[in-house]
N, C-alpha and C. Protein backbone atom coordinates (compact mmCIF):
# COMPACT_ATOMS: atom_id res chain seq x y z
N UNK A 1 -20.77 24.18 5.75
CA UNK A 1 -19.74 24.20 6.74
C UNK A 1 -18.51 23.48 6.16
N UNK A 2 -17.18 24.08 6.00
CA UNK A 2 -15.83 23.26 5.88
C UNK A 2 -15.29 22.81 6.29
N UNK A 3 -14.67 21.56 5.94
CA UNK A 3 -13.72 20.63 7.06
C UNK A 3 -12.68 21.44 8.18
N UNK A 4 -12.53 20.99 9.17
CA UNK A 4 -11.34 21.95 9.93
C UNK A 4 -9.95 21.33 9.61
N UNK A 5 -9.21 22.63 9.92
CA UNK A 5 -8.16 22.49 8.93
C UNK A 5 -7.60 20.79 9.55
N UNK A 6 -7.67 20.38 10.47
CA UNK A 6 -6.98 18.75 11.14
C UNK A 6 -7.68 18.18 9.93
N UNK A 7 -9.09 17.51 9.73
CA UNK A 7 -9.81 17.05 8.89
C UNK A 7 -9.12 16.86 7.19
N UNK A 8 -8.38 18.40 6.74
CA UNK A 8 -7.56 18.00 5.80
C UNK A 8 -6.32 17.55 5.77
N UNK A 9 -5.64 17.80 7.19
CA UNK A 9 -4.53 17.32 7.20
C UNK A 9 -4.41 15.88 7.44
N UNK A 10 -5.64 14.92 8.06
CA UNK A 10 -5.42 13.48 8.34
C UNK A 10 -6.15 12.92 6.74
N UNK A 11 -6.46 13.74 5.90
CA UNK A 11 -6.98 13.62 4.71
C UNK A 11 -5.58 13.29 4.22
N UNK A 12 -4.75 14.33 3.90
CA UNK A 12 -3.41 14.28 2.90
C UNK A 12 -2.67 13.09 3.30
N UNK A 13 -2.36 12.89 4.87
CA UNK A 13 -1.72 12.00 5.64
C UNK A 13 -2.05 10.48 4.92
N UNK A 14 -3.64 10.11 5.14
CA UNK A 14 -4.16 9.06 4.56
C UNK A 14 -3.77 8.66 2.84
N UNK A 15 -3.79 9.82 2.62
CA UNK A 15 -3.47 9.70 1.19
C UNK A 15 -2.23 9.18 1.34
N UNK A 16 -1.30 9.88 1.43
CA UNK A 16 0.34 9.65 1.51
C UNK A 16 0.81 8.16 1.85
N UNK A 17 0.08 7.75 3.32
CA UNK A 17 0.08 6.74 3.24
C UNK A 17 -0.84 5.55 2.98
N UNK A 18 -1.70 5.64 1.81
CA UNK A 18 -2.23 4.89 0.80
C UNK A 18 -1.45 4.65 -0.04
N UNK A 19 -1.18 5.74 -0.90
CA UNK A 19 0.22 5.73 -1.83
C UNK A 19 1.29 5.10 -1.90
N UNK A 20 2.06 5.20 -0.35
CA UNK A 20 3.18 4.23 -0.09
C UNK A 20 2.58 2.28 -0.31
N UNK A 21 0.90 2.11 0.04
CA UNK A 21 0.95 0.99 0.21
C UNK A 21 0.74 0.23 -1.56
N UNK A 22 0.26 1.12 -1.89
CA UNK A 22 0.00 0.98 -3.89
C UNK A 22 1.26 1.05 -4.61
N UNK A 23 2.45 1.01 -3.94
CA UNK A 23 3.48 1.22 -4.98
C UNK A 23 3.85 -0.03 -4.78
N UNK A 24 4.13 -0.86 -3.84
CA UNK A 24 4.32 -2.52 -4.42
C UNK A 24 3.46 -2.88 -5.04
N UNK A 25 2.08 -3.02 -4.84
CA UNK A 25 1.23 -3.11 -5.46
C UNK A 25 1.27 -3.03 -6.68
N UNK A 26 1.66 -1.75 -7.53
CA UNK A 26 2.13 -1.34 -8.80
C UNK A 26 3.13 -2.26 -9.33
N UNK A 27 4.01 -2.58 -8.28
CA UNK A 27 5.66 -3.02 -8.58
C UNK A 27 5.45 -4.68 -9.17
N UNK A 28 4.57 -5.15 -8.27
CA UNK A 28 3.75 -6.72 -8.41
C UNK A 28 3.24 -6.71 -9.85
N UNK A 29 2.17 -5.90 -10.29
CA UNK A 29 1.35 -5.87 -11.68
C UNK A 29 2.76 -5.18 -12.89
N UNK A 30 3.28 -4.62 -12.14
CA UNK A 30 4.23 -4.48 -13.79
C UNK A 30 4.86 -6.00 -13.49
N UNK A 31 5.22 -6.21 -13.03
CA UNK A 31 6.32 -7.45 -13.06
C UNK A 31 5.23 -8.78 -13.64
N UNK A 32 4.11 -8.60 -13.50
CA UNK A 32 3.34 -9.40 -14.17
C UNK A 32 3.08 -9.24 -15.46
N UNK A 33 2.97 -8.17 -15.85
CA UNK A 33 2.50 -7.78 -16.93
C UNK A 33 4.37 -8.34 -18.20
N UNK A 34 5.25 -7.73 -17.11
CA UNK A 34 6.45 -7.89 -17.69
C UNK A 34 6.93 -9.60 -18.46
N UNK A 35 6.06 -10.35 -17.51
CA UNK A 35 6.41 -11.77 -17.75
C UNK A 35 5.70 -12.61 -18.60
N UNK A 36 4.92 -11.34 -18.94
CA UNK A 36 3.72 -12.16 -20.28
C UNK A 36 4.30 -11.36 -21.61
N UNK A 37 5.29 -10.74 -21.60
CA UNK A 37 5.70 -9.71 -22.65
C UNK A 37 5.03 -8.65 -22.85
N UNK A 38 3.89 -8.07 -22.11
CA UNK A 38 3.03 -6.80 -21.60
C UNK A 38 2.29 -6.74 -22.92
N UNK A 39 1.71 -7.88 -23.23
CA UNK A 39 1.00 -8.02 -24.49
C UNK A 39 -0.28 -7.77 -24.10
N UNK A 40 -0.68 -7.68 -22.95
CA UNK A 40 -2.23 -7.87 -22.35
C UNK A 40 -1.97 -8.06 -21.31
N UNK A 41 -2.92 -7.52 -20.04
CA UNK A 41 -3.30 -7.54 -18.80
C UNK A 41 -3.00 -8.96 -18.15
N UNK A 42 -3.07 -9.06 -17.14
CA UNK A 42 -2.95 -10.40 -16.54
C UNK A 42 -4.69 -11.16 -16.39
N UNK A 43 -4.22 -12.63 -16.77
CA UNK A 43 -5.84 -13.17 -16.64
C UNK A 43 -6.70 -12.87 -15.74
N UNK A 44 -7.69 -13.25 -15.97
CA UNK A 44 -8.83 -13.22 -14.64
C UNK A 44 -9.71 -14.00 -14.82
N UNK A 45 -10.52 -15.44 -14.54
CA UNK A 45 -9.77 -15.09 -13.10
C UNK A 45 -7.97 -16.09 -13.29
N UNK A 46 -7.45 -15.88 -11.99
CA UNK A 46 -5.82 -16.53 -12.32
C UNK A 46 -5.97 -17.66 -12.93
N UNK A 47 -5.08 -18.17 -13.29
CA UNK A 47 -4.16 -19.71 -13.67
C UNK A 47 -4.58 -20.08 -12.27
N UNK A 48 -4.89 -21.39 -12.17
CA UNK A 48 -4.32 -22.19 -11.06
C UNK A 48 -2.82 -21.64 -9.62
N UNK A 49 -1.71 -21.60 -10.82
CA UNK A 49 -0.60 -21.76 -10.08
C UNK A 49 -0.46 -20.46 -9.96
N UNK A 50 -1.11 -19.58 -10.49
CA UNK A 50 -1.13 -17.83 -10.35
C UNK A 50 -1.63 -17.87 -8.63
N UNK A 51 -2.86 -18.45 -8.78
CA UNK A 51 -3.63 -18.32 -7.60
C UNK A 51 -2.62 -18.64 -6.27
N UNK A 52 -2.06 -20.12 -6.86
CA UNK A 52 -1.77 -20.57 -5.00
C UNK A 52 -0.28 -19.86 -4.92
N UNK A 53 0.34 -18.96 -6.17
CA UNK A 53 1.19 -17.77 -5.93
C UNK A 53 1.31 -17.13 -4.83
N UNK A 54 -0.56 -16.30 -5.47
CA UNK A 54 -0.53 -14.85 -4.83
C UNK A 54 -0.87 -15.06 -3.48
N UNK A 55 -1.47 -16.55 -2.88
CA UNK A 55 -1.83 -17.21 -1.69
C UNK A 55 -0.77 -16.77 -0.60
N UNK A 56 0.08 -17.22 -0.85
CA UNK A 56 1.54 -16.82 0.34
C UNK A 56 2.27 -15.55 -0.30
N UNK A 57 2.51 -14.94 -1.53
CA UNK A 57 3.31 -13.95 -2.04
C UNK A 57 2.69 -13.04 -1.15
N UNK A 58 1.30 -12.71 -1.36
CA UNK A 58 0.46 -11.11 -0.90
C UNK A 58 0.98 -11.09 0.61
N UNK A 59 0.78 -12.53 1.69
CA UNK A 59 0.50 -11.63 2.59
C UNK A 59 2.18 -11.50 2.94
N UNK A 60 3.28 -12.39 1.92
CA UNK A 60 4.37 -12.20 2.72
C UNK A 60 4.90 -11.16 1.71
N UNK A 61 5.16 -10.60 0.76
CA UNK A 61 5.05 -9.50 0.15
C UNK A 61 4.74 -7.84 0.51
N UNK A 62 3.49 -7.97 0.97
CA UNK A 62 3.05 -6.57 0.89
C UNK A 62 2.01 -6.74 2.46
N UNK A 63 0.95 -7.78 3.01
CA UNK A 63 0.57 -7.44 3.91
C UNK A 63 1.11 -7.27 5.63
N UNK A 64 1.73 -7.89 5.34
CA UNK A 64 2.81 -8.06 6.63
C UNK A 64 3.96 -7.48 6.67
N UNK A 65 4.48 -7.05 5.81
CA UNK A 65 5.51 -5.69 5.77
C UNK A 65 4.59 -4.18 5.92
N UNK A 66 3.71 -4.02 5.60
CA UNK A 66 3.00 -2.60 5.79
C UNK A 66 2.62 -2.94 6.87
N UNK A 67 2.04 -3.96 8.00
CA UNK A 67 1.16 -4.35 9.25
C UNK A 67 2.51 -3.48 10.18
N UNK A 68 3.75 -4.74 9.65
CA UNK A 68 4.95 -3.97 10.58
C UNK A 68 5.28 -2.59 10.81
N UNK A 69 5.40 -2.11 9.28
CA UNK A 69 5.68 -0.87 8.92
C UNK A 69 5.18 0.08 9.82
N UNK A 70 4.03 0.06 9.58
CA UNK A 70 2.86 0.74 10.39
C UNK A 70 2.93 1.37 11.90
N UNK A 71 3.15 -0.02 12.05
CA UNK A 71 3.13 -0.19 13.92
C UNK A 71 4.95 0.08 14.11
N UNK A 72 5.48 0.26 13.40
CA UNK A 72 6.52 0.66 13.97
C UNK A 72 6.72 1.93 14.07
N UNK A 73 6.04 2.86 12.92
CA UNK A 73 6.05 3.89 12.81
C UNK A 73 4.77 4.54 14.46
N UNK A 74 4.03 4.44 13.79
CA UNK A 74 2.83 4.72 15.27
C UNK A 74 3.89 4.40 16.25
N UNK A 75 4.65 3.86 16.88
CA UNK A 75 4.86 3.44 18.20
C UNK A 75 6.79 5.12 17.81
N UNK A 76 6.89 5.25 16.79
CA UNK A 76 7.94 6.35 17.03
C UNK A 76 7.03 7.81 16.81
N UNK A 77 5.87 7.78 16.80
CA UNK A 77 5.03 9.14 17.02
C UNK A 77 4.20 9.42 15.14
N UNK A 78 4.15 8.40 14.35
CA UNK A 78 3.34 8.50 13.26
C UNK A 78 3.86 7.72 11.72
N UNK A 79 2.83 7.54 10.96
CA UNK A 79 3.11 7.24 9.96
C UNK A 79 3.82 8.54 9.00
N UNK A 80 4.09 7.66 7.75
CA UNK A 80 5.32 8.82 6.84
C UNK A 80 4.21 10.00 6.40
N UNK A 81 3.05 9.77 6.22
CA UNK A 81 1.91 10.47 6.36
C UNK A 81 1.27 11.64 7.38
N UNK A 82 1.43 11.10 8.53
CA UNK A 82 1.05 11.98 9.27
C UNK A 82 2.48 13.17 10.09
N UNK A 83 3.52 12.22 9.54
CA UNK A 83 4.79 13.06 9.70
C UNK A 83 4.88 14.42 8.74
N UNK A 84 4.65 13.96 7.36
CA UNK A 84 4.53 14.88 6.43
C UNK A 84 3.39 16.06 6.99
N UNK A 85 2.13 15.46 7.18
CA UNK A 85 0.96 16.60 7.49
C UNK A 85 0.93 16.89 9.16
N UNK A 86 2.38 17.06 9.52
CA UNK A 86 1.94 17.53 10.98
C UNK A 86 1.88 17.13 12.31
N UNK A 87 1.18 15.92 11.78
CA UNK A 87 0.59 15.39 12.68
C UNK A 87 1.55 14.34 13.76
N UNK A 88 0.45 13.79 14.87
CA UNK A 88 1.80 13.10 15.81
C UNK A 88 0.63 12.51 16.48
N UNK A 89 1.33 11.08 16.29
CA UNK A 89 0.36 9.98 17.34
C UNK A 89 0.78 10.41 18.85
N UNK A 90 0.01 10.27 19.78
CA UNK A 90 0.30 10.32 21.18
C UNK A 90 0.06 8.93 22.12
C-alpha cells in the first residue's frame, strides 16, 4: 500500500523545514572550523570555554529563534514548508 498523496506532502514540508533549521547549524561549524584555520574538525569533546560557549550561544543562536520562527509562522497559516507543499495549518 502507498503513502497518500498528504503523507508526501507533510514529508517534503518536514524536510524543507529541517533544512531551514541545519543551515545555521552549518553557518556555526564553518565558522568554527574557520577559526582553527580549517586544519581539522573541531575537538571533541570541547575545550572548557568551547563548552560554556555553546551553553548560552545554542539556545540564543538557533533554539529560540526557530521556537519563535515557528510559532509565528503556524499562527499566519504554516511553516515555509508546509507553504511550499500546500499545505495550511487551521
Amino acid at each position: 500500500m502507498s503513502p497518500s498523496p498528504v503523507a508526501w506532502r507533510r514529508a517534503v514540508a518536514a524536510a524543507v523545514d529541517d533544512g531551514l533549521v541545519a543551515l545555521p547549524l552549518a553557518g556555526l561549524y564553518a565558522v568554527a572550523r574557520r577559526r582553527d584555520g580549517g586544519a581539522h574538525a573541531p575537538a571533541w569533546p570541547p575545550a572548557p570555554a568551547a563548552a560554556a560557549r555553546a551553553r548560552w550561544s545554542v539556545p540564543l543562536l538557533l533554539t529560540v529563534p526557530v521556537a519563535v520562527g515557528y510559532g509565528i509562522a503556524d499562527a499566519r497559516g504554516g511553516t515555509p514548508g508546509h507553504r511550499l507543499a500546500g499545505l495550511v495549518v487551521e
